[in-house]
Protein backbone atom coordinates (compact mmCIF):
# COMPACT_ATOMS: atom_id res chain seq x y z
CA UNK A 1 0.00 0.00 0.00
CA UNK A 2 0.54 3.79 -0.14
CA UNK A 3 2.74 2.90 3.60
CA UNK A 4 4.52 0.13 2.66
CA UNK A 5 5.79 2.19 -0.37
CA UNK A 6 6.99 5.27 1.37
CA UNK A 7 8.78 3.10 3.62
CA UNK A 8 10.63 1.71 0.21
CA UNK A 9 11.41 4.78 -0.99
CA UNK A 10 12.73 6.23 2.00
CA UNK A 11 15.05 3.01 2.59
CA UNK A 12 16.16 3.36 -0.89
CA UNK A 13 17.41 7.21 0.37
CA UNK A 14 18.74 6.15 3.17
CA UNK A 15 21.38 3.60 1.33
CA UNK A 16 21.53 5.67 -1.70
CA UNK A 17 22.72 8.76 0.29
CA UNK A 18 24.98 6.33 2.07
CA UNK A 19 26.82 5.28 -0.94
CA UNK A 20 26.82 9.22 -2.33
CA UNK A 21 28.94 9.99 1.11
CA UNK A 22 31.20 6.93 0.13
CA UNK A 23 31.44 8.17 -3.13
CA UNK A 24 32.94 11.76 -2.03
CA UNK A 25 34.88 10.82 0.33
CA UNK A 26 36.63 8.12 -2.19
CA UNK A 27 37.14 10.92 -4.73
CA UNK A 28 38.67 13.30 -2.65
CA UNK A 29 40.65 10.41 -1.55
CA UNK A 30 41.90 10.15 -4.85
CA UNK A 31 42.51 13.58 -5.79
CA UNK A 32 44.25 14.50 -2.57
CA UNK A 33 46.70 11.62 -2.64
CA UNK A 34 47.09 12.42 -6.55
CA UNK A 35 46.16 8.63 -6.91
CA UNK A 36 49.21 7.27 -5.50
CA UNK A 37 47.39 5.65 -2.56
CA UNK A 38 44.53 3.13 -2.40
CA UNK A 39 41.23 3.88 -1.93
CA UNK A 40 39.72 1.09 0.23
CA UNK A 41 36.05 0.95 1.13
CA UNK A 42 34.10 -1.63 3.64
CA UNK A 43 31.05 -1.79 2.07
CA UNK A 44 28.74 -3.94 0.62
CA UNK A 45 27.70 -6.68 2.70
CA UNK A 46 24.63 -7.62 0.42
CA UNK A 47 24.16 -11.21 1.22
CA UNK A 48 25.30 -11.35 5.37
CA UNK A 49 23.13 -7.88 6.42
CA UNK A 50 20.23 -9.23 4.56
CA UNK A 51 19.07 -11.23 7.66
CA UNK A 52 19.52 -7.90 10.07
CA UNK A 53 16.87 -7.34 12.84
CA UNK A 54 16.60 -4.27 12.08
CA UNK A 55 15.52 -5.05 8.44
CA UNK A 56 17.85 -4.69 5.56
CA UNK A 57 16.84 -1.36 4.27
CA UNK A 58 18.31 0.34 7.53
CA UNK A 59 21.97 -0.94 7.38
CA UNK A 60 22.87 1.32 4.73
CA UNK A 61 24.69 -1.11 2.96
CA UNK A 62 22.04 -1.92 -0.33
CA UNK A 63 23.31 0.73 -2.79
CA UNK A 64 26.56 -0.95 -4.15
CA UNK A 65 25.51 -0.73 -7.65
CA UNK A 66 24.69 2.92 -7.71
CA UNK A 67 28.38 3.00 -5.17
CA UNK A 68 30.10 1.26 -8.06
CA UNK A 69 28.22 3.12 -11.14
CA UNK A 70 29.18 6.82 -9.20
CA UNK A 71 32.57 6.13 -8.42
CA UNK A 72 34.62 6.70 -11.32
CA UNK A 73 37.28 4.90 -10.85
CA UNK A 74 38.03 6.69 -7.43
CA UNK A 75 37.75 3.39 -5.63
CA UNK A 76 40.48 0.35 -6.09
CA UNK A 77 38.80 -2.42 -3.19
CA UNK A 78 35.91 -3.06 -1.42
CA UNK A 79 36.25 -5.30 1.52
CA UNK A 80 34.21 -6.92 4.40
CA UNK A 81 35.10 -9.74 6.96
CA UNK A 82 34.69 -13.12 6.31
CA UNK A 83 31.29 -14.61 6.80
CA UNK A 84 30.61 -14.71 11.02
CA UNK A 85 28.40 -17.77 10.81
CA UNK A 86 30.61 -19.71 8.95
CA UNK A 87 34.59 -20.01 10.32
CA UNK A 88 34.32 -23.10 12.02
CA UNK A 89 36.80 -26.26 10.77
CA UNK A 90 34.56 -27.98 8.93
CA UNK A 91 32.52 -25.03 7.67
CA UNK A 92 33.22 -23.67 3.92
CA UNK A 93 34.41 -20.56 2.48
CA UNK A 94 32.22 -17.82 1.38
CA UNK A 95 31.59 -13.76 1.39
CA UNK A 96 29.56 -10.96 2.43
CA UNK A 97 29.04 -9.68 -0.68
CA UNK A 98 28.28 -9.75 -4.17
CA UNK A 99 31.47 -9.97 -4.69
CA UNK A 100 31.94 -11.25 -8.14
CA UNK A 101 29.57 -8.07 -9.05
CA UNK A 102 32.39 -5.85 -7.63
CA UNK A 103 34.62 -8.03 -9.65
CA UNK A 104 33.01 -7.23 -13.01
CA UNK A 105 32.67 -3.54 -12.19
CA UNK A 106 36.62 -3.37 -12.41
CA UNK A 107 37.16 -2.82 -8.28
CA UNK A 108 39.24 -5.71 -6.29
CA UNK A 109 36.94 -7.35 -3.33
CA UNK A 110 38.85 -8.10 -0.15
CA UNK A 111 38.22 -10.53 2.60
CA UNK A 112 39.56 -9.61 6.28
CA UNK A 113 40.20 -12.80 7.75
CA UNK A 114 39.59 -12.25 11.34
CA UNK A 115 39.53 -15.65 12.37
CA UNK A 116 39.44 -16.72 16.44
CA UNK A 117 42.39 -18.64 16.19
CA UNK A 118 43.68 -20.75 18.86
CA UNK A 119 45.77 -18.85 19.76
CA UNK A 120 42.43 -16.36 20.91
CA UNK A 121 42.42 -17.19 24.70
CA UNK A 122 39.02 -15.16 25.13
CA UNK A 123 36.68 -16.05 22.52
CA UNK A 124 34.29 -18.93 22.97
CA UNK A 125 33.59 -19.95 19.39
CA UNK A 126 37.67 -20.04 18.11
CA UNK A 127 39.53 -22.74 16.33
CA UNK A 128 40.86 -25.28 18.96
CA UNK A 129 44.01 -26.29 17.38
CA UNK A 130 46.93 -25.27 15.20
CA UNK A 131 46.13 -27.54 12.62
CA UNK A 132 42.38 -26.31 12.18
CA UNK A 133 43.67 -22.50 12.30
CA UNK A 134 45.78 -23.61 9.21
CA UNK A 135 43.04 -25.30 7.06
CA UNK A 136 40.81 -22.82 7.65
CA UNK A 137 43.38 -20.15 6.76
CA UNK A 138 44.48 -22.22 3.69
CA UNK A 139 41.23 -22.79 2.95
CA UNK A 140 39.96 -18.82 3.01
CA UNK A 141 43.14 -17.86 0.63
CA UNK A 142 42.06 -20.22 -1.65
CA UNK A 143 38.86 -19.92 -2.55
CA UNK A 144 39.94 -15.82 -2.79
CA UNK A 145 42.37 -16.68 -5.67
CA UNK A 146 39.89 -18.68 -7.63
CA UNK A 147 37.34 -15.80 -7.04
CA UNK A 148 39.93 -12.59 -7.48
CA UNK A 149 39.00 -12.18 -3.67
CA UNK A 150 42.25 -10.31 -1.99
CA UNK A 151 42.87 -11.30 1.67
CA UNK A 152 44.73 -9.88 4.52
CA UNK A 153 44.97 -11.01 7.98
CA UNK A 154 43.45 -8.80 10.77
CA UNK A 155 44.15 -9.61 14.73
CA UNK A 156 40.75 -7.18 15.78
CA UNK A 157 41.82 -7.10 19.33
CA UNK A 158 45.53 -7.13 19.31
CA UNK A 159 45.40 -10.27 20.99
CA UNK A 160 48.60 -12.20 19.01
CA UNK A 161 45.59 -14.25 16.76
CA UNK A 162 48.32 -14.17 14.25
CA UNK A 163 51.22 -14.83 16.46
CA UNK A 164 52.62 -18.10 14.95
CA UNK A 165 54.85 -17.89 11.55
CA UNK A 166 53.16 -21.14 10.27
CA UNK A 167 49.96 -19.39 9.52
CA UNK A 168 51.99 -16.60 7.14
CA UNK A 169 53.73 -19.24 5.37
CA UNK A 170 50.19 -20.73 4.42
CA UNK A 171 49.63 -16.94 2.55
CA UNK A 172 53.65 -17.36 1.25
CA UNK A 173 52.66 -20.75 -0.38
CA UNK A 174 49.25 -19.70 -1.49
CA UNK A 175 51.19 -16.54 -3.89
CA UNK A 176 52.37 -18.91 -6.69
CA UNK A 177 48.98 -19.98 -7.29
CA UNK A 178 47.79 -15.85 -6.87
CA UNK A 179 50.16 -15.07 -9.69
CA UNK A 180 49.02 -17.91 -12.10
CA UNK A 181 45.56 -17.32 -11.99
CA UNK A 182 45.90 -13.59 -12.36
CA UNK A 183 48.05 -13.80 -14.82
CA UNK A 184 45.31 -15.47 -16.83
CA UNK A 185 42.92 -13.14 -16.10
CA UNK A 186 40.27 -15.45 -17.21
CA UNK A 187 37.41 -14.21 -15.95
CA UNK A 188 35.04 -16.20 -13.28
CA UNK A 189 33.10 -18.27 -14.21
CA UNK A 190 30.95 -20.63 -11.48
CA UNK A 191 27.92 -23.17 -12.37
CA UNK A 192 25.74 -21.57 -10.05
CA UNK A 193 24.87 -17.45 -9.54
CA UNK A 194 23.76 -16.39 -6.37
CA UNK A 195 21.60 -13.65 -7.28
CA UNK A 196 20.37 -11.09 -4.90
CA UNK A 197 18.12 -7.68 -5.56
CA UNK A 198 18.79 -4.87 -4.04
CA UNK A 199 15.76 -2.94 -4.66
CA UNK A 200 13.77 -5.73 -3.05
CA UNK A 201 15.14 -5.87 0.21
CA UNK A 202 14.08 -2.03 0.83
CA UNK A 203 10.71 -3.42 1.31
CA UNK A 204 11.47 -6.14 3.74
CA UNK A 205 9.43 -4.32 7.16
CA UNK A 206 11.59 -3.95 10.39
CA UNK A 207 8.20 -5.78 12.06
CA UNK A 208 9.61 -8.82 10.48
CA UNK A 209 12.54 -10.19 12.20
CA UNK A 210 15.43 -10.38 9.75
CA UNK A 211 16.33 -13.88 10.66
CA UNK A 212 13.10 -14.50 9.62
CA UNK A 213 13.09 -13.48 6.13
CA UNK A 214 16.51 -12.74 5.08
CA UNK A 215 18.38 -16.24 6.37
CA UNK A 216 16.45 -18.42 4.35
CA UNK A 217 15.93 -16.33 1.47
CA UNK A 218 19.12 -14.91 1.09
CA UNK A 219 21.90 -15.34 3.72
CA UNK A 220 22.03 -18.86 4.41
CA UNK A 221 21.95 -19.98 0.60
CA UNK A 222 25.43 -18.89 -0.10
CA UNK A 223 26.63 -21.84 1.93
CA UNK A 224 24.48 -24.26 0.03
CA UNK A 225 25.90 -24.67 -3.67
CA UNK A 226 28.74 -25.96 -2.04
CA UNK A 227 27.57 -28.05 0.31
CA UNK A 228 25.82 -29.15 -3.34
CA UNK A 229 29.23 -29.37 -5.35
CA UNK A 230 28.83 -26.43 -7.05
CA UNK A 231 30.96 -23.92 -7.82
CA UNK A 232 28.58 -20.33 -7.20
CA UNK A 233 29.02 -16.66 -7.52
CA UNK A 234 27.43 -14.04 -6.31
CA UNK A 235 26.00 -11.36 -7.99
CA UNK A 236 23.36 -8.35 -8.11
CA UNK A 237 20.07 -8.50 -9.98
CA UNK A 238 20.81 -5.12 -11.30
CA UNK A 239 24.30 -6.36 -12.65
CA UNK A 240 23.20 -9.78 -14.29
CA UNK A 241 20.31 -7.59 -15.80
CA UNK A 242 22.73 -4.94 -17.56
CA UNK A 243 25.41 -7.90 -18.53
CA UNK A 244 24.22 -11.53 -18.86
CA UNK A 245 26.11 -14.44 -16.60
CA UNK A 246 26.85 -17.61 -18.00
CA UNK A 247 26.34 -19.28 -15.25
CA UNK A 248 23.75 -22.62 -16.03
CA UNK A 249 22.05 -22.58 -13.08
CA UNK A 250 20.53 -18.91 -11.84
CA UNK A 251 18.96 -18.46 -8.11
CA UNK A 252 17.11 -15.45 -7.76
CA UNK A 253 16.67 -14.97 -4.12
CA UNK A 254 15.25 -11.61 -3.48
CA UNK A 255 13.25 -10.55 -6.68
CA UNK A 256 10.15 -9.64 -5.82
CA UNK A 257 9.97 -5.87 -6.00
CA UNK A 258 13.01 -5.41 -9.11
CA UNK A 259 12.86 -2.08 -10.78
CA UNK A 260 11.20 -2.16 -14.49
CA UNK A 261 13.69 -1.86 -16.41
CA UNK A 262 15.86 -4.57 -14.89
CA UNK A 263 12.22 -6.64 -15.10
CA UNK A 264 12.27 -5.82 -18.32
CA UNK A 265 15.91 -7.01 -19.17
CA UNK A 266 15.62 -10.48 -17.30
CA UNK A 267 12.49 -11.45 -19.08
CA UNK A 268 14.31 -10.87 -22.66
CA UNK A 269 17.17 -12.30 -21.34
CA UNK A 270 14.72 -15.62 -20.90
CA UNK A 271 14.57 -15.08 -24.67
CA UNK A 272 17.78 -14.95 -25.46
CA UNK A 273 20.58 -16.76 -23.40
CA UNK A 274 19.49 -20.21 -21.46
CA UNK A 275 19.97 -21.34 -18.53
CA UNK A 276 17.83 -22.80 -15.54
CA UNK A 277 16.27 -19.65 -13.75
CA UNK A 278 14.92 -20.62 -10.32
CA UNK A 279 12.43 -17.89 -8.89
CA UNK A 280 11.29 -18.18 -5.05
CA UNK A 281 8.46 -17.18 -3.42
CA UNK A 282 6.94 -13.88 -5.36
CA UNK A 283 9.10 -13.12 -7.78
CA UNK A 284 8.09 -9.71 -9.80
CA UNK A 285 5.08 -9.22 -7.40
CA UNK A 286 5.04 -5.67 -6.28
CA UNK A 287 5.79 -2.79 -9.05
CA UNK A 288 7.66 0.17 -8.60
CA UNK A 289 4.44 2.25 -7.67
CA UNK A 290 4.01 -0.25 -4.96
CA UNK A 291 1.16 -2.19 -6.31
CA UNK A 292 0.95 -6.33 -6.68
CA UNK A 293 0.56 -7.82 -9.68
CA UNK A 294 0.39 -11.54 -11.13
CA UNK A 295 0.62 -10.34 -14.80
CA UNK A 296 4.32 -8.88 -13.41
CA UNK A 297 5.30 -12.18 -12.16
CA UNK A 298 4.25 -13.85 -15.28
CA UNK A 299 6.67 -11.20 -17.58
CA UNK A 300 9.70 -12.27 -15.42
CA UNK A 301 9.16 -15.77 -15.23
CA UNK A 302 6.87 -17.01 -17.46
CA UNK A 303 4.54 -18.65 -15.12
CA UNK A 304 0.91 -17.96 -14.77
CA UNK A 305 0.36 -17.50 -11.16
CA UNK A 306 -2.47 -17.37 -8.59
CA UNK A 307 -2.16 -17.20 -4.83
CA UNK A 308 -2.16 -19.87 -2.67
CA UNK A 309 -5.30 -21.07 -0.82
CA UNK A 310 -6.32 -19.92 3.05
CA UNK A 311 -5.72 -23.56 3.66
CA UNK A 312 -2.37 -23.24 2.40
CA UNK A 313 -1.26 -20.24 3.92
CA UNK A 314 -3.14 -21.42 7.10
CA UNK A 315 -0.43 -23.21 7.57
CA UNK A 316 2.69 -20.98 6.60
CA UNK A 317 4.11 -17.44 8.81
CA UNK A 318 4.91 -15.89 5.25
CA UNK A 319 2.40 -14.06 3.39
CA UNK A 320 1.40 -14.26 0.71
CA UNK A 321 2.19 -17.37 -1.06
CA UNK A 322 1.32 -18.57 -4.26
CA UNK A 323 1.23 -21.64 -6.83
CA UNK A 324 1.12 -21.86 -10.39
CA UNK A 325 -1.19 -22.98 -12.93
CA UNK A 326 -0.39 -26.90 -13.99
CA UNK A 327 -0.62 -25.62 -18.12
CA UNK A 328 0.75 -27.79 -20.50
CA UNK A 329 4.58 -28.44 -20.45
CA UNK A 330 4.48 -27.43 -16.69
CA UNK A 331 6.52 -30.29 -14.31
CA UNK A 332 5.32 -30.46 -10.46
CA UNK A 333 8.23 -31.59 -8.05
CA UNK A 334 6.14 -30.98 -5.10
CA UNK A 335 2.70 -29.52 -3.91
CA UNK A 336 1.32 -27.58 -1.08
CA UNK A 337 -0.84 -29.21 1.53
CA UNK A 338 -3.74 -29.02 -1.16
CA UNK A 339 -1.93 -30.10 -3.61
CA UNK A 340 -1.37 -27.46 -5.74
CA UNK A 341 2.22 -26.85 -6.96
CA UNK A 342 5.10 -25.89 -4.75
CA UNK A 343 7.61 -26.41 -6.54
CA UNK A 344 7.55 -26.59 -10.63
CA UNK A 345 9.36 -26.60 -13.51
CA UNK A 346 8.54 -25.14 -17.30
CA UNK A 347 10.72 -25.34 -20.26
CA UNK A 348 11.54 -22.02 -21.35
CA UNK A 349 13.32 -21.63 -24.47
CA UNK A 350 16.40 -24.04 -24.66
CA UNK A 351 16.40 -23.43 -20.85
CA UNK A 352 14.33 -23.95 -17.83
CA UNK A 353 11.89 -21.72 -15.52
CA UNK A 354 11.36 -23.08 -11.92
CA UNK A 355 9.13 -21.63 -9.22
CA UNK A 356 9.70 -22.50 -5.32
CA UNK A 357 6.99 -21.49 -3.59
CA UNK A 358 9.03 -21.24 -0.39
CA UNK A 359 13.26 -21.53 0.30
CA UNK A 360 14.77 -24.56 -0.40
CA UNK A 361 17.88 -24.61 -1.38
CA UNK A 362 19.63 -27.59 0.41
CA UNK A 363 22.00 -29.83 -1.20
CA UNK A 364 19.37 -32.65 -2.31
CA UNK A 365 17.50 -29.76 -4.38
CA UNK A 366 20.35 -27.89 -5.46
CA UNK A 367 21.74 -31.12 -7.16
CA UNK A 368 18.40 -31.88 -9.05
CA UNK A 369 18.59 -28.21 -10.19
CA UNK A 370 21.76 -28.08 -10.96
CA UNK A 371 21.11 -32.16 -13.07
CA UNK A 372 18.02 -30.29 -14.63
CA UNK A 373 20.57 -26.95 -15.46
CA UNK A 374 23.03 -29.66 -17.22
CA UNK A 375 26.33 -28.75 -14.60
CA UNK A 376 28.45 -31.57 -13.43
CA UNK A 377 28.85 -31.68 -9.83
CA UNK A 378 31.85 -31.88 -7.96
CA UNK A 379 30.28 -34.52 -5.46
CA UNK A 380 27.91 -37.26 -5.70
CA UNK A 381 24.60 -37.48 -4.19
CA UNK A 382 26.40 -39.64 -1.42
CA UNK A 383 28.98 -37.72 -1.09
């Protein structure tokens, strides 16, 4: 309503007029050290803030395209820590960010790897042993290299984290691999995108707990793909919109308030360059003068639409929800309690739509997709 759409538009400010003060301060940056220093921004942190209690849209931190389209070359990196929720031994390497998004818009993302090492005496949740502090370490710098992720080493309290030469000489070993794969300067190129809108987000309420919304739909599904055996980047709507990915298999986690035009470019881009486009919960739904509309959904994704049933959503705390019309060609994977389609799949072109009527992107699903997509996992279903 009239509200809800205010509220947008004022969130959209808010992070807009963050970015414009990161913008000026980067240029004078520039011009006062005559651009012999670096310009380094923390910024960005599109996929871990998206599950803030205080609802995305007040963070400040969902304007990195109009950030990277206003600065001009002014800024040279873009960093953020490594994920919080995920530095354990047996956890997996990911970002903050849409960091291959930054890549393609010519700026350099960095990690800072502030990992509890054992050597932290103070923090409860630290690596217990040398060993794990130098997997995980090894493990960080290398999936930076294969992503043109930089990393440096940051002890945040001055507490000797990084006190033991062992843990350097994993960043010495890890430079002759640095230099070969920049010296390629092929350009990235992972199975799965991770796609994530900023323009939605600004409408997520602060009523609505963040871990609520934003973990399933958005934070938590960067640790899936490889979890999967996929190989994923992430990226912003607006970005894959201007300048197709090749990526087989597309998530599109938050879509469901996108701008127009970058509406408009996705559903041509159906047209013209497969791939397997997966679309959650309401994707298109609400226009840019705040109004709902199933017609909308329909352009982006090429499903007909119509919401779910007050049995259905009964029985679900997110609202609305919606299924899809079984018309011919459409596959149904699963159904709602009455049994209308969850989750289904339409050829589209030489590709493939799918809607998910709710999150669910763990490993079992993510390797049909990714089967149905045509990419070759890295592990087996038993694996």
């Amino acid at each position: 309503g009239p509200s809800a759409l205010k509220v947008a538009r004022f969130n959209r400010l808010l992070n807009e007029e963050m970015a414009d003060l990161l913008i000026a301060a980067s240029k004078a940056a520039r011009e006062a050290t005559h651009g012999r220093k670096l310009v380094i921004l923390f910024y960005g942190y599109t996929f871990e803030l998206a599950s803030s209690g205080n609802s995305p849209g007040n963070v400040g931190h969902y304007a990195l395209q109009h950030l990277l389209d206003g600065a001009d070359g002014a800024i040279d990196m873009i960093a953020a820590p490594i994920p919080y929720g995920d530095r354990g031994w047996k956890g997996i390497s990911s970002t903050m960010g849409s960091v291959d998004t930054i890549v393609r818009a010519g700026v350099m993302p960095m990690d800072e790897n502030d990992t509890r090492t054992h050597l932290d005496k103070v923090t409860p949740r630290r690596l217990s042993a040398p060993q794990e502090t130098y997997d995980v370490l090894a493990r960080e710098l290398a999936q930076g290299i294969f992503r043109n992720v930089g990393c440096w080493f940051f002890d945040l309290n001055g507490r000797d984290w990084f006190g033991d030469e062992r843990m350097w000489q994993k960043m010495i070993e890890a430079r002759p691999l640095a230099k070969r794969i920049y010296a390629e300067g092929k350009p990235v190129a992972p199975d799965c995108a991770l796609i994530n809108d900023e323009n939605s987000l600004m409408w997520v309420s602060a009523k609505v707990p963040g871990i609520h919304f934003g973990w399933p739909f958005v934070t938590e599904v960067r640790l899936m793909p490889a979890k999967a055996g996929l190989s994923s980047g992430h990226y912003l709507f607006s970005d894959v919109a201007r300048d197709p990915v090749s990526a087989k298999l597309q998530l599109f986690l938050s879509a469901f308030a996108p701008t127009d035009a970058d509406l408009a470019a996705i559903a041509e881009q159906r047209k013209t360059q497969p791939a397997t486009r997966v679309w959650c919960w309401a994707p298109g739904l609400v226009g840019e003068d705040g109004r709902e509309s199933l017609r909308r959904m329909k352009t982006l994704t090429g499903f007909t639409f119509k919401r779910a049933s007050a049995a259905v959503q009964a029985k679900e705390k997110y609202t609305p929800l919606f299924t899809v019309e079984e018309e011919q060609g459409v596959e149904v994977w699963s159904r709602w309690s009455d049994g209308t389609p969850r989750v289904a799949v339409r050829k589209d072109g030489d590709g493939h739509s799918v809607f998910m009527g709710l999150p669910d992107y763990k490993p079992p699903m993510l390797r049909r997709l990714a089967k149905l997509a045509g990419v070759k996992l890295l592990l087996s279903d038993e694996e």
